[in-house]
Each structure stands twice: as C-alpha cells, then as structure tokens.
Protein backbone atom coordinates (compact mmCIF):
# COMPACT_ATOMS: atom_id res chain seq x y z
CA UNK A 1 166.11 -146.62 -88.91
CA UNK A 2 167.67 -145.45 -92.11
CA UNK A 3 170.18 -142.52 -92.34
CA UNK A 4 167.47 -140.35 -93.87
CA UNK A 5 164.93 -141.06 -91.16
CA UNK A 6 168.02 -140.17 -88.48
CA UNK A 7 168.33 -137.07 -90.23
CA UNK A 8 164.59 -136.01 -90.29
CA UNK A 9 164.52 -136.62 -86.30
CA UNK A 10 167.25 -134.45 -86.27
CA UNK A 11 165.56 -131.62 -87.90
CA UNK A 12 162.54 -132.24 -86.12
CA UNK A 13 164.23 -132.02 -83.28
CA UNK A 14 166.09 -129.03 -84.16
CA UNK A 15 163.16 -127.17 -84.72
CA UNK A 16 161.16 -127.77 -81.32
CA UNK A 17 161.10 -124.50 -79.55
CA UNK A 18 162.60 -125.43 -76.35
CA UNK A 19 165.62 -127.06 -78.93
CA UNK A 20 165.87 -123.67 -80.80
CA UNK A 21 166.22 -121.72 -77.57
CA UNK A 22 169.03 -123.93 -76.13
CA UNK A 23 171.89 -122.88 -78.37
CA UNK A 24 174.27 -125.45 -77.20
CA UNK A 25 172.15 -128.96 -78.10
CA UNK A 26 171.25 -127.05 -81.44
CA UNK A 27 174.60 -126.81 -82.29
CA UNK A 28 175.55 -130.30 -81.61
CA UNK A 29 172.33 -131.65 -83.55
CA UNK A 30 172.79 -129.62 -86.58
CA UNK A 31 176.68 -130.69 -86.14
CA UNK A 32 175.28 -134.02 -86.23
CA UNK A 33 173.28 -133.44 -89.67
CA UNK A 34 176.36 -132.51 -90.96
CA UNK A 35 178.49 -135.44 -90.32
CA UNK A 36 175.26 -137.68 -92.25
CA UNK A 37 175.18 -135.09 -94.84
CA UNK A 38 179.46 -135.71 -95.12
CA UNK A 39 178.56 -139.37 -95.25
CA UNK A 40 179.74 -140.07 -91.87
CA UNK A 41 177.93 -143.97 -91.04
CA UNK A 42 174.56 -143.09 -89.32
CA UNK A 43 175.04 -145.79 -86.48
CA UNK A 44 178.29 -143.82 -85.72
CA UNK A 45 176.40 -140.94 -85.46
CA UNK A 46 173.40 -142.69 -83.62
CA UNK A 47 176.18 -143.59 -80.89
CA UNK A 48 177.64 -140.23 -81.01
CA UNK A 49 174.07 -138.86 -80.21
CA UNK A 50 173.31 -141.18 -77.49
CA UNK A 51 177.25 -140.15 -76.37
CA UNK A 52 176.34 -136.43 -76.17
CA UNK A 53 172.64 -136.85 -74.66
CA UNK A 54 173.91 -138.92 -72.04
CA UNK A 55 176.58 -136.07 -71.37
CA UNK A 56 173.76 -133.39 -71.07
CA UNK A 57 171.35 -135.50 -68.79
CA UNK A 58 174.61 -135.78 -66.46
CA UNK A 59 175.89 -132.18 -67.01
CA UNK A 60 171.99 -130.84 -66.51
CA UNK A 61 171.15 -132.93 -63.12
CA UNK A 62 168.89 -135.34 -65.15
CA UNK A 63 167.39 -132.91 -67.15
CA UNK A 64 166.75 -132.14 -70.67
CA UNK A 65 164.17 -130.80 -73.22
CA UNK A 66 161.22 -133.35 -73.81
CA UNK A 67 162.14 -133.55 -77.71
CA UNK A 68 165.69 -134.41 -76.79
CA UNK A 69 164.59 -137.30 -74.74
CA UNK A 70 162.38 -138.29 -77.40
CA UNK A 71 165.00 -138.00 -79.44
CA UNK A 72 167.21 -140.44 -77.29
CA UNK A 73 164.58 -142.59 -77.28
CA UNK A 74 164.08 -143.01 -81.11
CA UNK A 75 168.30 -143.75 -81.52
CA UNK A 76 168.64 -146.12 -78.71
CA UNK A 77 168.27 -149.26 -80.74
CA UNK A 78 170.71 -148.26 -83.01
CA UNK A 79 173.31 -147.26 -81.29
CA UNK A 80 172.97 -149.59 -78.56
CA UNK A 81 172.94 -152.09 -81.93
CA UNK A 82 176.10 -150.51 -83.46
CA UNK A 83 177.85 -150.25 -80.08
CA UNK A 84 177.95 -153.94 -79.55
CA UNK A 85 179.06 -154.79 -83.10
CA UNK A 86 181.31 -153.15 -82.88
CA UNK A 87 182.52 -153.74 -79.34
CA UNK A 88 182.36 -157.30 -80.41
CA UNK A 89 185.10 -157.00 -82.87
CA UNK A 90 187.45 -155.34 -80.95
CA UNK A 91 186.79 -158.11 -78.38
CA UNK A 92 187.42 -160.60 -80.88
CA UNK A 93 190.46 -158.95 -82.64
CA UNK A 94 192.04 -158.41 -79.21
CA UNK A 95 191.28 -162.40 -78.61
CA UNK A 96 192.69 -163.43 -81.49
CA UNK A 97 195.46 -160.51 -82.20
C-alpha cells in the first residue's frame, strides 16, 4: 500500500453512511488524513489506525461499522509490517545498548 492509496481508503471510508453518522470514528479518520497530508510516515499511521480500531471493537463489545472493519482489514499488513520493524530495533538497540 502506498500513502496515497491509505489515504483514498480513508476517504472512502469516511464517506460510508454508517461512517458519516458516527461522529467519533469520523473524526479520528479524517484526523488520520491529516497526519498523511502533514507528512506523518503512512505505516505510523497504518499502526495508529489499527491502534484506534482495535480500541473501538473493545470499547463497542466487538462491534463496529462494516467499512471500518474493512478498513482494518485493508491496513493490517502494514502495520502489522511496520510494527515488527520497528519492534525489532528497539529489541536490538536494547540488546546491544
């Protein structure tokens, strides 16, 4: 996935009508664009996705909007990707600190 193609699901997601009717996940998504617009490192923002989603599914007894889920879905790789890189460095840093 490229940054533009994580902002596009984004958008797409934003503009699902059970996502425009949920005020608080449409804030945090469009919050989200933002930090890729700012230049913020899409994999950062792939894990901080995955972060939050995983927050709502707990916070909302398992449940959330189909397009969110999708949504999830779509990011996993990447921040599942990013999350061991850079978990991996710390790990070796701390090894070798």
């Amino acid at each position: 996935m490229t940054e533009k193609e994580l902002f596009n699901e984004i958008i797409k997601t934003c503009a699902n009508p059970e996502i425009e009717r949920d005020i608080e996940i449409r804030s945090r998504l469009l919050r989200l664009s933002r930090q890729l617009e700012n230049g913020t490192n899409y994999k950062l923002v792939c894990v901080r996705l995955s972060n939050y989603i995983s927050f709502y599914l707990a916070s909302h007894w398992l449940r959330a909007p189909q397009a969110l889920l999708d949504l999830a879905r779509t990011i996993s790789d990447d921040a599942d990707n990013y999350r061991g890189a850079t978990s991996d460095s710390v790990w070796v840093d701390g090894i070798l600190g």
